[in-house]
C-alpha atoms as a PDB file:
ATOM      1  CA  UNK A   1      41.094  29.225 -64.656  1.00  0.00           C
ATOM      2  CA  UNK A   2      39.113  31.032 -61.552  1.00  0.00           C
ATOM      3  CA  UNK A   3      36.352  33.442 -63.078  1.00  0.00           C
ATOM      4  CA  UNK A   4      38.539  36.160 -60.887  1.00  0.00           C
ATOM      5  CA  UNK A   5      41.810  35.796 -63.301  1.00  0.00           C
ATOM      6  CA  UNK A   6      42.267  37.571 -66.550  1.00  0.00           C
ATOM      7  CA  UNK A   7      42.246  35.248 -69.516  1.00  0.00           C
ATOM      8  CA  UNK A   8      45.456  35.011 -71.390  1.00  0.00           C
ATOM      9  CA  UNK A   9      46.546  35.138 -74.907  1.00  0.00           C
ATOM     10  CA  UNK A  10      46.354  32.089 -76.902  1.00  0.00           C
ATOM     11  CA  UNK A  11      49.861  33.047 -78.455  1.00  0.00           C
ATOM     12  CA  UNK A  12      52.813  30.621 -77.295  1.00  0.00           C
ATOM     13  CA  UNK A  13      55.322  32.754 -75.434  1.00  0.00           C
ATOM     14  CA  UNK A  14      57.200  29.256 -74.298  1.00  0.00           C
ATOM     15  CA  UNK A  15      56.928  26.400 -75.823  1.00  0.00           C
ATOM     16  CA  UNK A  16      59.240  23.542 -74.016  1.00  0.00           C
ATOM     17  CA  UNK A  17      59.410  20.058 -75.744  1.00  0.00           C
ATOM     18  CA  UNK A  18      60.470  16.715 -74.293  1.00  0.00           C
ATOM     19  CA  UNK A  19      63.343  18.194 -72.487  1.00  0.00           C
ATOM     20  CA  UNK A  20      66.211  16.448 -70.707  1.00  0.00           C
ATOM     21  CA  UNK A  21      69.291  17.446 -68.858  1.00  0.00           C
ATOM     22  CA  UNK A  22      71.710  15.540 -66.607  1.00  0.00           C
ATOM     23  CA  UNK A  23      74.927  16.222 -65.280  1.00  0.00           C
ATOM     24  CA  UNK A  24      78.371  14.313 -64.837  1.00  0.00           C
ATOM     25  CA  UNK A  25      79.153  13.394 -61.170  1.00  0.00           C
ATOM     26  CA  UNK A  26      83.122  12.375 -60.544  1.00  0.00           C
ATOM     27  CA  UNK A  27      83.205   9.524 -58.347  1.00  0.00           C
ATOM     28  CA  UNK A  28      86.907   8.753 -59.087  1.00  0.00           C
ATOM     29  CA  UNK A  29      90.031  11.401 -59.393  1.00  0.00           C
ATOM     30  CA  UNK A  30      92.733  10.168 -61.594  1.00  0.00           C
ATOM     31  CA  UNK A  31      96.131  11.280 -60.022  1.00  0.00           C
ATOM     32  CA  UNK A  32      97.998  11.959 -63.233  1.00  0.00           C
ATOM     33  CA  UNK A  33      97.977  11.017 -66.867  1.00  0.00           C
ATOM     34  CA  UNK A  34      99.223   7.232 -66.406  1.00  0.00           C
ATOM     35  CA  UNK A  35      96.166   7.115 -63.703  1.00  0.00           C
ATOM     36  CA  UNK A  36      93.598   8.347 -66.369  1.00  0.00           C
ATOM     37  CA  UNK A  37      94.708   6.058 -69.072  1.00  0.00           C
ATOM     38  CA  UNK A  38      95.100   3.067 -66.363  1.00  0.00           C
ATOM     39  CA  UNK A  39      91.091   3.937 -65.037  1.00  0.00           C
ATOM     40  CA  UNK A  40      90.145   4.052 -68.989  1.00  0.00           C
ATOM     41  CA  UNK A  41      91.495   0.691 -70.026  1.00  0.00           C
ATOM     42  CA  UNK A  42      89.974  -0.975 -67.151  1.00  0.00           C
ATOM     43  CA  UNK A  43      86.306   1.045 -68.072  1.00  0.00           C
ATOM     44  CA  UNK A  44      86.229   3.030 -65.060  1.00  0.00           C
ATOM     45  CA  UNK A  45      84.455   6.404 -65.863  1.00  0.00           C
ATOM     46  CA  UNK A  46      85.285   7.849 -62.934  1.00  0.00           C
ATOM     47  CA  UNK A  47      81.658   9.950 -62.920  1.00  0.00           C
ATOM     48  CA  UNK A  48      77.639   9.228 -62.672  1.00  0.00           C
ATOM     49  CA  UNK A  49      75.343  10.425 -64.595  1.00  0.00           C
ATOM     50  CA  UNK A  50      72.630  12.804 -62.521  1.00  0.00           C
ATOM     51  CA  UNK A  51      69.487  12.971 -64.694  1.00  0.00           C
ATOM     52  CA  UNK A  52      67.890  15.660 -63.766  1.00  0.00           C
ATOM     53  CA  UNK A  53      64.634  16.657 -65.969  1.00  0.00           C
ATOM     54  CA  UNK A  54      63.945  13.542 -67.691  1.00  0.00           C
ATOM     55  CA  UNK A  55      61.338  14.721 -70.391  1.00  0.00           C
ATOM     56  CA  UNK A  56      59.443  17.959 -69.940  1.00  0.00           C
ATOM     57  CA  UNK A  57      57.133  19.442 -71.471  1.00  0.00           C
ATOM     58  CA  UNK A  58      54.827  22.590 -71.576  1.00  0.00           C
ATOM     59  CA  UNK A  59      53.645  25.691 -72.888  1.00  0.00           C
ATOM     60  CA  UNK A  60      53.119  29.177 -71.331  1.00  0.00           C
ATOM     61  CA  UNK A  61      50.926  31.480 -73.288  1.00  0.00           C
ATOM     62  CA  UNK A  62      51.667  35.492 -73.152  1.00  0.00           C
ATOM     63  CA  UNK A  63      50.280  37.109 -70.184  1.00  0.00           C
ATOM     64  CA  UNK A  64      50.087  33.840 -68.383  1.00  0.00           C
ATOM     65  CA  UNK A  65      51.778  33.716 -64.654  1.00  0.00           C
ATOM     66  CA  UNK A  66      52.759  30.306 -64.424  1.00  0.00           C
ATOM     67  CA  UNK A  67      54.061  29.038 -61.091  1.00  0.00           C
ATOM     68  CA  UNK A  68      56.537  26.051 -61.004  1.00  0.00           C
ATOM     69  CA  UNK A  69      57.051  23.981 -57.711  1.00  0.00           C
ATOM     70  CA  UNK A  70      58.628  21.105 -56.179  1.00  0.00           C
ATOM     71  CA  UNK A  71      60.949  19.867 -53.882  1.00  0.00           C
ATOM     72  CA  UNK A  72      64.999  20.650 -54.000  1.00  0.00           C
ATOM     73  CA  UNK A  73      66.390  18.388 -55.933  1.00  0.00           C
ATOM     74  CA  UNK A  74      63.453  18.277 -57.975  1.00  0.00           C
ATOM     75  CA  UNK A  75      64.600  19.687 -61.161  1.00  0.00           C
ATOM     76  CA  UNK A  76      63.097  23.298 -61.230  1.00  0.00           C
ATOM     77  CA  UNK A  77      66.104  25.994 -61.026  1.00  0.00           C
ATOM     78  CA  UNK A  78      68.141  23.771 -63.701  1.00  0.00           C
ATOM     79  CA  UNK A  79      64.603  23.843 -65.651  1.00  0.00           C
ATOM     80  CA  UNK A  80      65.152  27.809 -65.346  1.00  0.00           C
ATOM     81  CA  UNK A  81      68.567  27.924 -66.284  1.00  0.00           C
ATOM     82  CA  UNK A  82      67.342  25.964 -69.722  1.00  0.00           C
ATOM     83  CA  UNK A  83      64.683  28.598 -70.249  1.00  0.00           C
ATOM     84  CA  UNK A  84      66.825  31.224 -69.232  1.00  0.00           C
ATOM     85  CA  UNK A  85      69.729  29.809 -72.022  1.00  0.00           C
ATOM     86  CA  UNK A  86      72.346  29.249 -69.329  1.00  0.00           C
ATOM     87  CA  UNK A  87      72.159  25.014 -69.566  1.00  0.00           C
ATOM     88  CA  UNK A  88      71.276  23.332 -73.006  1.00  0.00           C
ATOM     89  CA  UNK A  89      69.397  20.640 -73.029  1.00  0.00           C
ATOM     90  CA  UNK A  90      70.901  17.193 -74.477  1.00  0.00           C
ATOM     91  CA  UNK A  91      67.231  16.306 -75.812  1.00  0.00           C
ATOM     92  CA  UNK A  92      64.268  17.974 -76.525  1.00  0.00           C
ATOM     93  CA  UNK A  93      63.760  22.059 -77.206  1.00  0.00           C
ATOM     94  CA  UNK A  94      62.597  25.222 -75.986  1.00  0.00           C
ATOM     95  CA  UNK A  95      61.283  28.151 -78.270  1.00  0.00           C
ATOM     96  CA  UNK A  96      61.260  31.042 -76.235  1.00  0.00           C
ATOM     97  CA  UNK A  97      58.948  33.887 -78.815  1.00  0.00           C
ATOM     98  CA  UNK A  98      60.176  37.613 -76.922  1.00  0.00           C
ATOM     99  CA  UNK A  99      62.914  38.910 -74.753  1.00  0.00           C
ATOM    100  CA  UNK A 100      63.214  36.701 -72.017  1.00  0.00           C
ATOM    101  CA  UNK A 101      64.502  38.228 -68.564  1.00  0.00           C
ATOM    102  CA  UNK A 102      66.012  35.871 -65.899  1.00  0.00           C
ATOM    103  CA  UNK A 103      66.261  36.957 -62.359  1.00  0.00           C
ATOM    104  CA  UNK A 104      67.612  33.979 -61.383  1.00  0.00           C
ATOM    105  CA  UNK A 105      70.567  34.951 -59.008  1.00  0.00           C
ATOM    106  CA  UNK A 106      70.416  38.767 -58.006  1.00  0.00           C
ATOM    107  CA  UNK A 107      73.008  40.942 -57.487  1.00  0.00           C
ATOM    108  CA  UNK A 108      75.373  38.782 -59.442  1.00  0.00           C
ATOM    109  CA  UNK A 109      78.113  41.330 -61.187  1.00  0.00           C
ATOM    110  CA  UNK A 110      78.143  43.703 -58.187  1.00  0.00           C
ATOM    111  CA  UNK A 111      81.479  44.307 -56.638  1.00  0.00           C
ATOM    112  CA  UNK A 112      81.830  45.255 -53.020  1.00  0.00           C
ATOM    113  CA  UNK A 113      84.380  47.506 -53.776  1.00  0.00           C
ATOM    114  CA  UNK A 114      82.042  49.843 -55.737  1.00  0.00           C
ATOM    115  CA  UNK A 115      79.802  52.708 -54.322  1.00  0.00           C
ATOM    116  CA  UNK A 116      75.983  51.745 -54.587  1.00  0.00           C
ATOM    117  CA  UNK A 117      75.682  54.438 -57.238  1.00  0.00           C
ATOM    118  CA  UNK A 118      78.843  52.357 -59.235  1.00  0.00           C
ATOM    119  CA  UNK A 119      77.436  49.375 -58.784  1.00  0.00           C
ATOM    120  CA  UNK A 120      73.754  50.440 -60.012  1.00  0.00           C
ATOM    121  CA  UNK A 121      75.932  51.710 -63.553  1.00  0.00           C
ATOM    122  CA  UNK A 122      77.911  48.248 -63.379  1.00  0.00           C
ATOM    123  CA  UNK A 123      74.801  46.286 -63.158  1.00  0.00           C
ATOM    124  CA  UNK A 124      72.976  47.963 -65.709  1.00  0.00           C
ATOM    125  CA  UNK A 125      76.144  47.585 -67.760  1.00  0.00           C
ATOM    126  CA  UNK A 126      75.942  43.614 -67.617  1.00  0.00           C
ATOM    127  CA  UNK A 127      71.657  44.017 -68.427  1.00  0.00           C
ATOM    128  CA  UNK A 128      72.784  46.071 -71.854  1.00  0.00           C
ATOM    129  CA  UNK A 129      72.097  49.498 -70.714  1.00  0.00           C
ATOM    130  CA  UNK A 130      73.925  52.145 -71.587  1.00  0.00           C
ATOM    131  CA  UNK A 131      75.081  54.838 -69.295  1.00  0.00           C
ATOM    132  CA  UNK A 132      72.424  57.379 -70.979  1.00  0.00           C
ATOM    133  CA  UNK A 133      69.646  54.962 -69.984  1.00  0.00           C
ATOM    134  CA  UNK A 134      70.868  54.140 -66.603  1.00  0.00           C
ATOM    135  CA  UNK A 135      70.794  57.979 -65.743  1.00  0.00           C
ATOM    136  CA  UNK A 136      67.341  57.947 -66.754  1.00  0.00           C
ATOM    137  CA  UNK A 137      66.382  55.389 -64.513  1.00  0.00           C
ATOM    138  CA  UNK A 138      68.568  56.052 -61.582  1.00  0.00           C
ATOM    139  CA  UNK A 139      66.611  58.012 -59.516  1.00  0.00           C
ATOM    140  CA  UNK A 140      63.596  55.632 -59.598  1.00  0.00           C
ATOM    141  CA  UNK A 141      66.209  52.637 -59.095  1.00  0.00           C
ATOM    142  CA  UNK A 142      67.291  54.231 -55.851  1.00  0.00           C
ATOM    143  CA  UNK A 143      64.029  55.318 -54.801  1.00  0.00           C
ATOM    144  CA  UNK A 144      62.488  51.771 -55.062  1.00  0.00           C
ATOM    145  CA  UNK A 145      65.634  50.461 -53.164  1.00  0.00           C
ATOM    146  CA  UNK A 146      64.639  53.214 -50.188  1.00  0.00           C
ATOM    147  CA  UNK A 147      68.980  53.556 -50.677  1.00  0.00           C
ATOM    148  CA  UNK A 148      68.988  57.312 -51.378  1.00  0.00           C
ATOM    149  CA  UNK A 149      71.054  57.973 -48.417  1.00  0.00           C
ATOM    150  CA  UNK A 150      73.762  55.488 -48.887  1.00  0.00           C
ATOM    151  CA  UNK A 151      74.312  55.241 -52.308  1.00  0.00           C
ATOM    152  CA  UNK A 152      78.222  56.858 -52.055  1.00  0.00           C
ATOM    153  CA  UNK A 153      78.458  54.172 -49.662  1.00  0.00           C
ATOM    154  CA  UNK A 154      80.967  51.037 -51.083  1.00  0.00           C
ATOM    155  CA  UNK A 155      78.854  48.012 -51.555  1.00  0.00           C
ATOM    156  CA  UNK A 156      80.731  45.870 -48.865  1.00  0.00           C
ATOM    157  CA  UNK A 157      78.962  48.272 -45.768  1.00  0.00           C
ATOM    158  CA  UNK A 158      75.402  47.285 -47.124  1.00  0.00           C
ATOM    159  CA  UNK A 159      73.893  44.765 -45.199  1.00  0.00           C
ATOM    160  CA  UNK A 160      72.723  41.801 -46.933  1.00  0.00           C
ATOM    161  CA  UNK A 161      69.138  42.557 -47.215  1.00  0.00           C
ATOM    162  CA  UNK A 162      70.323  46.583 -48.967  1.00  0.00           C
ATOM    163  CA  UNK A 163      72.131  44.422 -51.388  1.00  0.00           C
ATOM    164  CA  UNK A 164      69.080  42.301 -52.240  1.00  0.00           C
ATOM    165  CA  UNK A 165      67.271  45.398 -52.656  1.00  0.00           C
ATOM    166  CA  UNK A 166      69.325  47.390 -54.836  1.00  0.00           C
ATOM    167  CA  UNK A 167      70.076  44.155 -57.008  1.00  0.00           C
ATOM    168  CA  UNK A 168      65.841  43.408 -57.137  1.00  0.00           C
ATOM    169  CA  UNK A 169      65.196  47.205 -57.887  1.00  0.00           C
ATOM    170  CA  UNK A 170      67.738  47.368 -61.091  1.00  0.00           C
ATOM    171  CA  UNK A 171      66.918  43.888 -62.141  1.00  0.00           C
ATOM    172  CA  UNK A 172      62.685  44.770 -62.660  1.00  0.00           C
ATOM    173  CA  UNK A 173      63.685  48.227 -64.866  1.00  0.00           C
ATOM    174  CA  UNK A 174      65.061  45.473 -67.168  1.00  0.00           C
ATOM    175  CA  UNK A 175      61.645  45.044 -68.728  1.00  0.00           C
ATOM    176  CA  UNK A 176      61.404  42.248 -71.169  1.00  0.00           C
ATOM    177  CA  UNK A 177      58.453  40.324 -72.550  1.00  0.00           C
ATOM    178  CA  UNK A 178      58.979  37.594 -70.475  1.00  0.00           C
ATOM    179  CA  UNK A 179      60.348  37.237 -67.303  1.00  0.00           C
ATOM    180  CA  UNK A 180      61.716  34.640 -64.746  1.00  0.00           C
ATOM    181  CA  UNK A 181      61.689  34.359 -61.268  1.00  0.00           C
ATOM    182  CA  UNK A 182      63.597  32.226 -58.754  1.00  0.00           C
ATOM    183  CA  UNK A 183      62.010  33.041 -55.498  1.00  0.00           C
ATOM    184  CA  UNK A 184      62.791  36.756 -55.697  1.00  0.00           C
ATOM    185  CA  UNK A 185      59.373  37.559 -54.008  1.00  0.00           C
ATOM    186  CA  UNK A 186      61.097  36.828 -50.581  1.00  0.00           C
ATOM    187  CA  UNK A 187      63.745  39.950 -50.861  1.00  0.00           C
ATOM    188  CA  UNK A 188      64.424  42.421 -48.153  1.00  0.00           C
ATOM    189  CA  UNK A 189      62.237  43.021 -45.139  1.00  0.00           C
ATOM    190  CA  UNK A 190      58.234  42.433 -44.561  1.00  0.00           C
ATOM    191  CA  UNK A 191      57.053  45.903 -45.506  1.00  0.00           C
ATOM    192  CA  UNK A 192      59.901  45.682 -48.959  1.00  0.00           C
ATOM    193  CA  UNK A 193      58.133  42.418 -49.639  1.00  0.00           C
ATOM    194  CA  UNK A 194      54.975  44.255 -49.825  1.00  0.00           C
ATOM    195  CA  UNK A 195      56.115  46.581 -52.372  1.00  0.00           C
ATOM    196  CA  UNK A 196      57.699  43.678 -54.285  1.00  0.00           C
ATOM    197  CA  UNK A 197      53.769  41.923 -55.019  1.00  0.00           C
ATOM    198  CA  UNK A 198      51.968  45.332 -55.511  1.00  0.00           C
ATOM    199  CA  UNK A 199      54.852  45.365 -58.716  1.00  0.00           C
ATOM    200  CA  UNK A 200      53.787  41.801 -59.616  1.00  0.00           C
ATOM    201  CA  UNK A 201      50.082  42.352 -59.371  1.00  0.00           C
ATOM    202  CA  UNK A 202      51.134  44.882 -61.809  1.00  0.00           C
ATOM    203  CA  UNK A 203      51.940  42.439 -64.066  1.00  0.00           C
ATOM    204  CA  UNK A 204      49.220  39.915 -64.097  1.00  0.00           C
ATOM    205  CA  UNK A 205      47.745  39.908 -67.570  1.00  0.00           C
ATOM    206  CA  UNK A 206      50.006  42.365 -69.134  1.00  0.00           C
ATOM    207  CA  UNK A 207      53.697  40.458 -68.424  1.00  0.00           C
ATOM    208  CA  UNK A 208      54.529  36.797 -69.442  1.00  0.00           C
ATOM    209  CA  UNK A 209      55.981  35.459 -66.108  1.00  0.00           C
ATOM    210  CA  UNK A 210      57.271  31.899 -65.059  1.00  0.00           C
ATOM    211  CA  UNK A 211      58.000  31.787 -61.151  1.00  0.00           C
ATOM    212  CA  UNK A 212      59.929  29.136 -59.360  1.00  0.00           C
ATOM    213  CA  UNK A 213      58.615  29.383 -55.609  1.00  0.00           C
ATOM    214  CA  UNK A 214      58.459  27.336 -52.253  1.00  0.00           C
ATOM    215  CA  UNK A 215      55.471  29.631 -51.126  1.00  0.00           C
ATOM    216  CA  UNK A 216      51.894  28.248 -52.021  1.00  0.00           C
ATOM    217  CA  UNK A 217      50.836  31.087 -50.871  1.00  0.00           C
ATOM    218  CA  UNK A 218      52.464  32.824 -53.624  1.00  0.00           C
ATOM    219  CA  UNK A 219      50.965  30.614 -55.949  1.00  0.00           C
ATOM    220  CA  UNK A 220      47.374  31.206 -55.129  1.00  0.00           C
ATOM    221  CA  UNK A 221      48.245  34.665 -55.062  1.00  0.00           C
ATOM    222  CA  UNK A 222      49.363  35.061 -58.407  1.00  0.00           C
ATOM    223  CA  UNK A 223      49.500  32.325 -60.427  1.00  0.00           C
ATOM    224  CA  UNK A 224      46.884  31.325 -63.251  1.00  0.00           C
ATOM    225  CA  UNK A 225      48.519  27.968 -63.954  1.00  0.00           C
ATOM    226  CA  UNK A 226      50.944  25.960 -61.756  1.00  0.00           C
ATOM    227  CA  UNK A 227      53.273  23.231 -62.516  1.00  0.00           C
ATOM    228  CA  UNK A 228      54.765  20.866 -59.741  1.00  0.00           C
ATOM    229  CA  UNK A 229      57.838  18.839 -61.031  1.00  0.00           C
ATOM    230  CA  UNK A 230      59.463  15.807 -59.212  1.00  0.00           C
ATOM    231  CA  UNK A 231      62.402  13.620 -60.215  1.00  0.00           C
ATOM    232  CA  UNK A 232      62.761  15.561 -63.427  1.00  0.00           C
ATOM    233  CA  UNK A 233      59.032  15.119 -64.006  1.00  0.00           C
ATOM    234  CA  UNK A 234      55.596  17.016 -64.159  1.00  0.00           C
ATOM    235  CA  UNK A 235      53.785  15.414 -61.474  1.00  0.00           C
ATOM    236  CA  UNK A 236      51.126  17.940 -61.491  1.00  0.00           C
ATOM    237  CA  UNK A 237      49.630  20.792 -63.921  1.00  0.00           C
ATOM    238  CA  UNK A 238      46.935  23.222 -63.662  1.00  0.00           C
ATOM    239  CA  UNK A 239      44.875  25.182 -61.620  1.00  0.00           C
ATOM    240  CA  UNK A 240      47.256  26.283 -58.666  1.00  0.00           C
ATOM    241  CA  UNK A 241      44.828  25.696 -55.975  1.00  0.00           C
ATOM    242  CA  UNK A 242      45.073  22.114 -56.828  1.00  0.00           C
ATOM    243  CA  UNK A 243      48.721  21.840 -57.806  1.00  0.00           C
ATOM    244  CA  UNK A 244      49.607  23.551 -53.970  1.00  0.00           C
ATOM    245  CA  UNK A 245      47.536  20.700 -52.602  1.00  0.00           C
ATOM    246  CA  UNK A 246      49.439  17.762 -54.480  1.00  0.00           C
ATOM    247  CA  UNK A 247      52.541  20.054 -53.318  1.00  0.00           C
ATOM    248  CA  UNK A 248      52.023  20.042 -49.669  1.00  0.00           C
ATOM    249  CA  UNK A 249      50.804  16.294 -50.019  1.00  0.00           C
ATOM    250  CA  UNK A 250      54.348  15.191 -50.944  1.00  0.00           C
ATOM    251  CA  UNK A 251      54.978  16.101 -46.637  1.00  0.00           C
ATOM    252  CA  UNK A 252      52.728  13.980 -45.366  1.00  0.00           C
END
């Protein structure tokens, strides 16, 4: 770890053991019962098997920032969507010690329908807040967002990058002991961005954090330990300056 980077707890705050996951691919449709049992006699499947972490294994100690990488395809989001408890893993385990909070897919739950203000309640709603808490934390929802003047606006009249921001603002009040990223440091515009890594400098050393990213610059930036995965595998662990450079080697 650079002399620069707080040290970390020697606790376990993940602990993920020789895990696998694949998923069935159909290759054949069977038009009707007599088609199914015709296809099963013969042996015909009619899927493939796509293995898609094929052993992994690794710990990330409280307070750490650990940055995972790799290619698509690789294997990372589906490794998040283990952690997170949305896929389980046909080998292997993951002990997850604290509240774990995914913000894997942002803004999922809204409806376009809704106001901004509705949807903020709705979304808190699906996080476990009540609607007590949520009007405790509205007004610094909104302000973070930089929404206060459309929130009795419906949802549908945002543009894209309002939506990100309201979803991203109501997701980080959500404050767990551990949280997980998918790429949410690239929301909204450059100078939203900016606010978005003062919050997660913020966090170094005082939040367990796993980050799936694309940016190297990102993990330079924040990380104290990096992880690259391809094929399913860990190709490359440790310090992140070293992990970015076996990264951007896979281009050449």
């Amino acid at each position: 770890m650079s002399k620069n980077k707080k040290p970390v707890s020697s606790e376990i705050a993940i602990s993920v053991q020789d895990v696998h996951k694949s998923f069935k691919l159909p290759t054949e449709r069977a038009w009707g019962l007599k088609q199914a049992i015709f296809n099963r006699l013969k042996g015909v499947k009619g899927f493939k098997e796509q293995k898609v972490l094929r052993g992994i294994s690794f710990d990330v100690h409280q307070g750490e920032f650990l940055g995972i990488v790799g290619r698509n395809g690789s294997g990372k989001s589906t490794l998040l969507k283990v952690l997170s408890g949305i896929y389980v893993p046909e080998k292997g385990k993951v002990e997850i010690n604290g509240n774990l909070v995914p913000f894997i897919e942002l803004g999922v739950g809204f409806n376009p329908e809704l106001t901004g203000r509705e949807n903020i309640y709705l979304n808190g709603a699906l996080l476990g807040f009540s609607n007590e808490k949520m009007d405790e934390m509205y007004d610094e929802i909104v302000k973070f967002a930089e929404l206060e003047q459309f929130m009795d606006q419906k949802l549908k009249n945002y543009s894209s990058g309002m939506q990100v921001r309201l979803a991203f603002s109501i997701a980080i009040r959500a404050r767990g002991d551990i949280l997980i990223l998918d790429e949410v440091l690239a929301v909204g515009d450059a100078a939203f961005q900016e606010k978005c890594n003062d919050y997660f400098r913020s966090l170094k050393g005082n939040q367990t954090v796993v980050l799936v990213t694309h940016s190297m610059e990102n993990v330079r930036k924040f990380c104290d330990r990096a992880i690259m995965i391809e094929n399913g595998k860990i190709a490359a662990e440790g310090d992140p300056e070293e992990v970015s450079k076996a990264y951007l080697a896979l281009w050449k």
